[in-house]
Protein backbone atom coordinates (compact mmCIF):
# COMPACT_ATOMS: atom_id res chain seq x y z
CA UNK A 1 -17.92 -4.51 8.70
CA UNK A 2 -20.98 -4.45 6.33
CA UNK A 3 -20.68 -4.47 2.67
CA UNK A 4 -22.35 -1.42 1.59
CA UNK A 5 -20.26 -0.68 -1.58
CA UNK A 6 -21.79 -1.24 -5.82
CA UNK A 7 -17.76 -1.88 -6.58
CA UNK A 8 -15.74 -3.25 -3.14
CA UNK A 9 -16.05 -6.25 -1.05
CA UNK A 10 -14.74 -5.77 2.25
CA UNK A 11 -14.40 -7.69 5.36
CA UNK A 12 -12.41 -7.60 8.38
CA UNK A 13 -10.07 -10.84 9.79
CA UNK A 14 -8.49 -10.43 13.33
CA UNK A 15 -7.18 -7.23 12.24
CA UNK A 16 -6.76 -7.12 8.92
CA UNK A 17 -9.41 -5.62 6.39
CA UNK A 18 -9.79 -6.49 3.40
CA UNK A 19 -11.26 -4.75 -0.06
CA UNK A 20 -11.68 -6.23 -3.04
CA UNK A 21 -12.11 -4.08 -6.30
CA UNK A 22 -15.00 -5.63 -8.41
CA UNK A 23 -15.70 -3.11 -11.08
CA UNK A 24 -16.96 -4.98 -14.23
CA UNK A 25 -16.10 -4.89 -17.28
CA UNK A 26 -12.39 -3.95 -16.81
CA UNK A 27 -12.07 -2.12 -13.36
CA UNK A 28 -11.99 0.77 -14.01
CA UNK A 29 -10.83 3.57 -11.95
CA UNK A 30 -14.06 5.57 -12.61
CA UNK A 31 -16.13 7.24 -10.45
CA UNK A 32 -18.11 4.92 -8.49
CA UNK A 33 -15.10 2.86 -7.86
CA UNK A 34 -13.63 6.51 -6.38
CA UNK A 35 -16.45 7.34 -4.23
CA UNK A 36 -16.51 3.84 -2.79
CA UNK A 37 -12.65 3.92 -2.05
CA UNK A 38 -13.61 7.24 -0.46
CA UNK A 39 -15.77 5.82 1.79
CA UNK A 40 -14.13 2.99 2.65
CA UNK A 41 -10.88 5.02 3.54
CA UNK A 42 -12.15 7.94 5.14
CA UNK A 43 -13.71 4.97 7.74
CA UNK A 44 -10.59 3.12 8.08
CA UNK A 45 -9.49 6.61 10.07
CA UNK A 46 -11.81 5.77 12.55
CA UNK A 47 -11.40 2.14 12.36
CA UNK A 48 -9.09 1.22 15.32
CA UNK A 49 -9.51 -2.29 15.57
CA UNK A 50 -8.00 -2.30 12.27
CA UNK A 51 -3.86 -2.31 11.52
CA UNK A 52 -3.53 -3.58 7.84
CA UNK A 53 -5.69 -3.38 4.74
CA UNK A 54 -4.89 -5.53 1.70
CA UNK A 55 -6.22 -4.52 -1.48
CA UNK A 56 -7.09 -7.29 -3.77
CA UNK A 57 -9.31 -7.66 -7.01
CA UNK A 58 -12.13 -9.64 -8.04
CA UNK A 59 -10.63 -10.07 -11.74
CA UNK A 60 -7.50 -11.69 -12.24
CA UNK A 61 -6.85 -10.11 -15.40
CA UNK A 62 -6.76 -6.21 -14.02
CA UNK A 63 -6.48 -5.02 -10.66
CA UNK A 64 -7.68 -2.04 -12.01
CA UNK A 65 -7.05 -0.99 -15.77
CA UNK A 66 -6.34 2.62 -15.88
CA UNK A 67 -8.33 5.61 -15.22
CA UNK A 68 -11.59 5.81 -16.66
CA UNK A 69 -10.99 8.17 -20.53
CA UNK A 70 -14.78 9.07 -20.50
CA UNK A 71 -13.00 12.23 -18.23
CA UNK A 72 -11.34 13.80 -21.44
CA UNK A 73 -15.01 14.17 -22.56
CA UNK A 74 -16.71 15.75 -19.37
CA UNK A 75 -13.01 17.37 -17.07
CA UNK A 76 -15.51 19.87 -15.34
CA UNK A 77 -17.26 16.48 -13.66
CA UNK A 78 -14.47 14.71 -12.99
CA UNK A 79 -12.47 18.28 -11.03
CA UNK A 80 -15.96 18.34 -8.97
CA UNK A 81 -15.81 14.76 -7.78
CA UNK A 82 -16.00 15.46 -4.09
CA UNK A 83 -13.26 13.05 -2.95
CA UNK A 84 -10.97 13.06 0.14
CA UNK A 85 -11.49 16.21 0.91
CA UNK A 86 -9.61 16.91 3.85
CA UNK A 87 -6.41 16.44 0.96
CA UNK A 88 -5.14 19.77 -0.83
CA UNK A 89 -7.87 21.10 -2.64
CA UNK A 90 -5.66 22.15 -5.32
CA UNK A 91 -4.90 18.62 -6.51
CA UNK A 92 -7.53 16.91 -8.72
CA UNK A 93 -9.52 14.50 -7.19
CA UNK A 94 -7.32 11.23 -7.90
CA UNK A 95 -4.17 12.52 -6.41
CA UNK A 96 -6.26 13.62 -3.35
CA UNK A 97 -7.61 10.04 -3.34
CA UNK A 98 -4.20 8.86 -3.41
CA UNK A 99 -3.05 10.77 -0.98
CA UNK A 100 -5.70 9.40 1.31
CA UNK A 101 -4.66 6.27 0.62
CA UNK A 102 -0.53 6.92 1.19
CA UNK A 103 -1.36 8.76 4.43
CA UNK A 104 -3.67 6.03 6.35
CA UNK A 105 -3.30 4.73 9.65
CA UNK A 106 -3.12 1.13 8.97
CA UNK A 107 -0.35 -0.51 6.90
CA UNK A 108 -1.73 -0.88 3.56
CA UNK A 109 -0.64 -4.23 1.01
CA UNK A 110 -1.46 -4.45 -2.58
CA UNK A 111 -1.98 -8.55 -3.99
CA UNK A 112 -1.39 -7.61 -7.61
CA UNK A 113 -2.66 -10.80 -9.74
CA UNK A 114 -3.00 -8.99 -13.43
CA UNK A 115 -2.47 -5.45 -15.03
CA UNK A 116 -2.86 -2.10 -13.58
CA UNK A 117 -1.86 0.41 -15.61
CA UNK A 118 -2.23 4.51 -15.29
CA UNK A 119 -4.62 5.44 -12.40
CA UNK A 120 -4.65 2.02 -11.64
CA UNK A 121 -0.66 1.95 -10.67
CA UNK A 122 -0.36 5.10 -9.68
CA UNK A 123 -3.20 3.92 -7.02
CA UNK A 124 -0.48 0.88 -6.12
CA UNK A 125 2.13 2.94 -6.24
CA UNK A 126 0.85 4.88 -3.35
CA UNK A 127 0.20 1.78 -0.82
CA UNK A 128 2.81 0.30 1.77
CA UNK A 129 3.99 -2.24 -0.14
CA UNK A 130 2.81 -4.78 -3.41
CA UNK A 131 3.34 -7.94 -4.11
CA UNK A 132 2.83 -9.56 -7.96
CA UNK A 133 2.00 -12.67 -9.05
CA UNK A 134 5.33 -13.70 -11.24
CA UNK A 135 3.35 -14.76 -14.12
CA UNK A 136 0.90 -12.94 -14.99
CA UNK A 137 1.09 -9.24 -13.30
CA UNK A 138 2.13 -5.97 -15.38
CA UNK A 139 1.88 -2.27 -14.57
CA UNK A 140 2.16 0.61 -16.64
CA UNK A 141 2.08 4.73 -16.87
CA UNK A 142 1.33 4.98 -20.80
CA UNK A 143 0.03 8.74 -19.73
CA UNK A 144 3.07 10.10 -21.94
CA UNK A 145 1.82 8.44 -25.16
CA UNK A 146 -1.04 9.75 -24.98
CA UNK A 147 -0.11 13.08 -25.20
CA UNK A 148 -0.37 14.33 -21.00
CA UNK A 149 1.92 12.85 -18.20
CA UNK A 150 0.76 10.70 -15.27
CA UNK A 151 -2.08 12.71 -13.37
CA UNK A 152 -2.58 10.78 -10.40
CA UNK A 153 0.43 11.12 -8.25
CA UNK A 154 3.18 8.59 -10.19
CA UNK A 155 5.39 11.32 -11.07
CA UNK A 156 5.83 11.97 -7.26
CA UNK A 157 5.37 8.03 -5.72
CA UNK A 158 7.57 5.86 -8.72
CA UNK A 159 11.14 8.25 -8.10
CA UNK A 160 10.86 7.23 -4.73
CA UNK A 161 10.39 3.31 -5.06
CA UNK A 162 12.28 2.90 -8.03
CA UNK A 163 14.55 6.22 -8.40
CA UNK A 164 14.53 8.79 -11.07
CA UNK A 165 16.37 7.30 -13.77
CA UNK A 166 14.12 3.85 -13.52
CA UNK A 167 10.68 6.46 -13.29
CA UNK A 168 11.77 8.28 -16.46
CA UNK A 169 12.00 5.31 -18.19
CA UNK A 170 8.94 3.67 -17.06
CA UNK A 171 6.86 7.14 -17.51
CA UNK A 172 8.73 8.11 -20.73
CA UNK A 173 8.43 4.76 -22.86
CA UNK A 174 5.00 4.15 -21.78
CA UNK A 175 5.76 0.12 -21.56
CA UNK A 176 4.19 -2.69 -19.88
CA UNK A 177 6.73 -3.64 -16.78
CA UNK A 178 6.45 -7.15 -15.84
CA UNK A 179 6.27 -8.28 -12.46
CA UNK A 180 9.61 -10.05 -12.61
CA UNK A 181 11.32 -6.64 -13.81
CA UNK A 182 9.26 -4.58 -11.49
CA UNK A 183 10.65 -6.34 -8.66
CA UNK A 184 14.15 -5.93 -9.44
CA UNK A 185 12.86 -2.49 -10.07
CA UNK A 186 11.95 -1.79 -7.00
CA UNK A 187 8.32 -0.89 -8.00
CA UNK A 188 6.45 -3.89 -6.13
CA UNK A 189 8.48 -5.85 -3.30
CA UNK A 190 8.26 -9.17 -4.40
CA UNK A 191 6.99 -11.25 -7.55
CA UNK A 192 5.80 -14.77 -6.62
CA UNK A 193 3.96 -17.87 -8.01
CA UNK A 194 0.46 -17.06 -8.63
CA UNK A 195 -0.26 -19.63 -6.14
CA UNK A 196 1.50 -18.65 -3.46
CA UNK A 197 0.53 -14.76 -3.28
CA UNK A 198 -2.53 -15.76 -1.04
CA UNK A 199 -0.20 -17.22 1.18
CA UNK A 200 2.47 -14.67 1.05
CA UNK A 201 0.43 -11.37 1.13
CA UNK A 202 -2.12 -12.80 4.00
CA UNK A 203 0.75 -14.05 6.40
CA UNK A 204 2.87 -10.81 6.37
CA UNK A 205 -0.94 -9.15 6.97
CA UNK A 206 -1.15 -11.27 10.01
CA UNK A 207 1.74 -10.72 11.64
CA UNK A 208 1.19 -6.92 11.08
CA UNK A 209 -1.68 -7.29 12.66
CA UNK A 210 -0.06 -8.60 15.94
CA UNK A 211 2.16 -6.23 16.71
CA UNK A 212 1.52 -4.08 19.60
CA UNK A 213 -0.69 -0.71 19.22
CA UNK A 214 1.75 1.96 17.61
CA UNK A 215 4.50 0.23 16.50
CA UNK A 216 3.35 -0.03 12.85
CA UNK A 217 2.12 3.14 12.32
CA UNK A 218 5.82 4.38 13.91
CA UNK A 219 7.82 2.52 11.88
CA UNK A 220 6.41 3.76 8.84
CA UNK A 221 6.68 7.76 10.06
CA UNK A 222 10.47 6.95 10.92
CA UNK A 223 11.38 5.79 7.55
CA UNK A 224 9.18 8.67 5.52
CA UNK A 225 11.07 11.05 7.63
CA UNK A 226 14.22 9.52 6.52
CA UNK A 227 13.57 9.72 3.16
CA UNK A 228 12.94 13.32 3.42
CA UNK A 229 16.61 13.72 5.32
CA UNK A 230 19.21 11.79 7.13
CA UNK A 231 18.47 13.74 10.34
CA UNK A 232 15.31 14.75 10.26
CA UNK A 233 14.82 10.81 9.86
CA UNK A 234 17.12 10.22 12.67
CA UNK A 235 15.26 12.84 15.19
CA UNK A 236 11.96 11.43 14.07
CA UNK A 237 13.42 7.28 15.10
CA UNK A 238 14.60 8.81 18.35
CA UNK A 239 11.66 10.31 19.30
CA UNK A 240 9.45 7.25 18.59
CA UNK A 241 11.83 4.81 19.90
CA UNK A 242 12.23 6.33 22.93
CA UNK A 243 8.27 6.43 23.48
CA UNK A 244 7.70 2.60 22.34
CA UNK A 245 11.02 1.70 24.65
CA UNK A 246 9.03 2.81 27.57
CA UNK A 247 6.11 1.05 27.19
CA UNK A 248 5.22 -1.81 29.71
CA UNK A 249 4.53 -3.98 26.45
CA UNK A 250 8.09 -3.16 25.55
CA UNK A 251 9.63 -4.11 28.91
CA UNK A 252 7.88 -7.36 29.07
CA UNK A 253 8.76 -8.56 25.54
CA UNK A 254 12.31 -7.97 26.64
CA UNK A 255 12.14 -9.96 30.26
CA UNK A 256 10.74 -12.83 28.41
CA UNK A 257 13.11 -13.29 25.10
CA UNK A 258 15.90 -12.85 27.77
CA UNK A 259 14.18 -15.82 29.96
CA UNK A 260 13.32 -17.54 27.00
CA UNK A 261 16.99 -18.04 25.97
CA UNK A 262 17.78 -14.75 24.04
CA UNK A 263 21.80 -13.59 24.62
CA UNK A 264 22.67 -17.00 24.81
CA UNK A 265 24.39 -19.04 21.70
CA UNK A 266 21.74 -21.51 21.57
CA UNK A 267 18.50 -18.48 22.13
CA UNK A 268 20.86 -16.10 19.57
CA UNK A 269 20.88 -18.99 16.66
CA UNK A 270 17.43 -19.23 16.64
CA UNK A 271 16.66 -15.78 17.76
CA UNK A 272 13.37 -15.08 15.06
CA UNK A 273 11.44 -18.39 16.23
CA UNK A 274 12.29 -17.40 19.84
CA UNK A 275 10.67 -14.34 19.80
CA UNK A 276 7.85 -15.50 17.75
CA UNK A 277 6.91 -18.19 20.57
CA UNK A 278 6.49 -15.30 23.21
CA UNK A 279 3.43 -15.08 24.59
């Protein structure tokens, strides 16, 4: 995939695209960096030799700050911004952005090395999944203390990673949360070693990547539907189970794991490398 963005770097790996924010001085979420994660989205719909994008940033200080504050000054440019707009046109253009970015195909990571705070984590907040590095990573909604509330979807995304007593606090005090606390939090799914989130973020993107056509994209629509209700989330499994059981990919993966040892005490103890040695 070219590189046609002023504030992304993206490239595609046996599956797995990724796009790196590079929006000197600060990253900013500002309106080039907008219309380039516009584009770059809207052709990840189309984009089916992709399964997993992992968004990354060029500056290990901020993934990206906050929202850009030059909007207070000019609102009428900012409401025009002609961003994912197949979203509600009701919403203002960040939460339609957002949107975008909760609702793609692919399986979308976050590698989370420094602060994002605002915009910025509201933006994280509406990915798959994020992963910190322990020492160093923060996020943020300071919205309240500036006299509005969060504007670009956090009100709606942090209740349901963290719950609503942990989102009031986080919204309400306007405090940095450390990766270590966001973690137990809820709000990102793991903190490691700097070091290691390379390692960590780019293996789980791999073996994404692998799984066969559908599965991905299912397992995410069965647990959304849960969270919405218990049986609406238990039609929704049963309806995509059912279709995946009856696959021929399905049927094979079965034959060999049970040829390959599986339902016996020796294939059973060592069931996860079993299945991973398939072919």
């Amino acid at each position: 995939m070219a590189d046609t963005y002023s504030t992304l770097h993206v490239s595609v790996t046996d599956g797995v695209a990724y796009a790196v924010i590079d929006n000197p001085p600060v990253n900013l979420l500002d309106a080039a960096l907008m219309t380039d994660l516009d584009r770059f989205t809207g052709a990840m719909f189309a984009a089916d030799d992709v399964r997993v994008i992992v968004f990354d940033s060029a500056d290990p200080d901020f993934f990206i700050a906050h929202g850009d504050m030059r909007i207070a000054e000019d609102p009428q440019s900012f409401a025009a911004l002609d961003v994912a707009s197949e979203q509600d046109p009701s919403l203002n253009p960040m939460m339609r952005l957002h949107e975008r970015i909760r609702t793609l195909p692919q399986i979308t990571i976050a590698k989370l090395r420094g602060l994002a705070r605002g915009g910025g984590a509201e933006l994280l907040s509406a990915m798959d999944m994020r992963f910190a590095a322990r020492e160093h990573a923060g996020l943020a909604q300071p919205e309240d203390t500036m006299g509005i509330i969060p504007g670009a979807g956090g009100t709606v995304y942090l209740p349901g990673l963290v719950g609503r007593a942990r989102a009031l606090e986080i919204i309400l005090s306007g405090q940095l949360v450390d990766a270590p606390t966001a973690e137990r939090m809820g709000w990102v799914n793991r903190a490691v070693p700097a070091a290691e989130l390379d390692h960590v973020v780019d293996t789980l993107a791999a073996r994404i990547a692998t799984l066969a056509p559908g599965v991905a994209r299912a397992t995410v629509e069965a647990v959304d539907a849960a969270a919405v209700s218990t049986a609406g989330g238990l039609a929704t499994a049963n309806e995509l189970f059912g279709q995946l059981f009856s696959t021929p990919h399905a049927g094979r993966r079965g034959e060999a794991a049970l040829a390959a040892g599986a339902q016996t005490r020796d294939g059973e103890r060592r069931l996860e490398a079993l299945i991973d040695g398939l072919a």
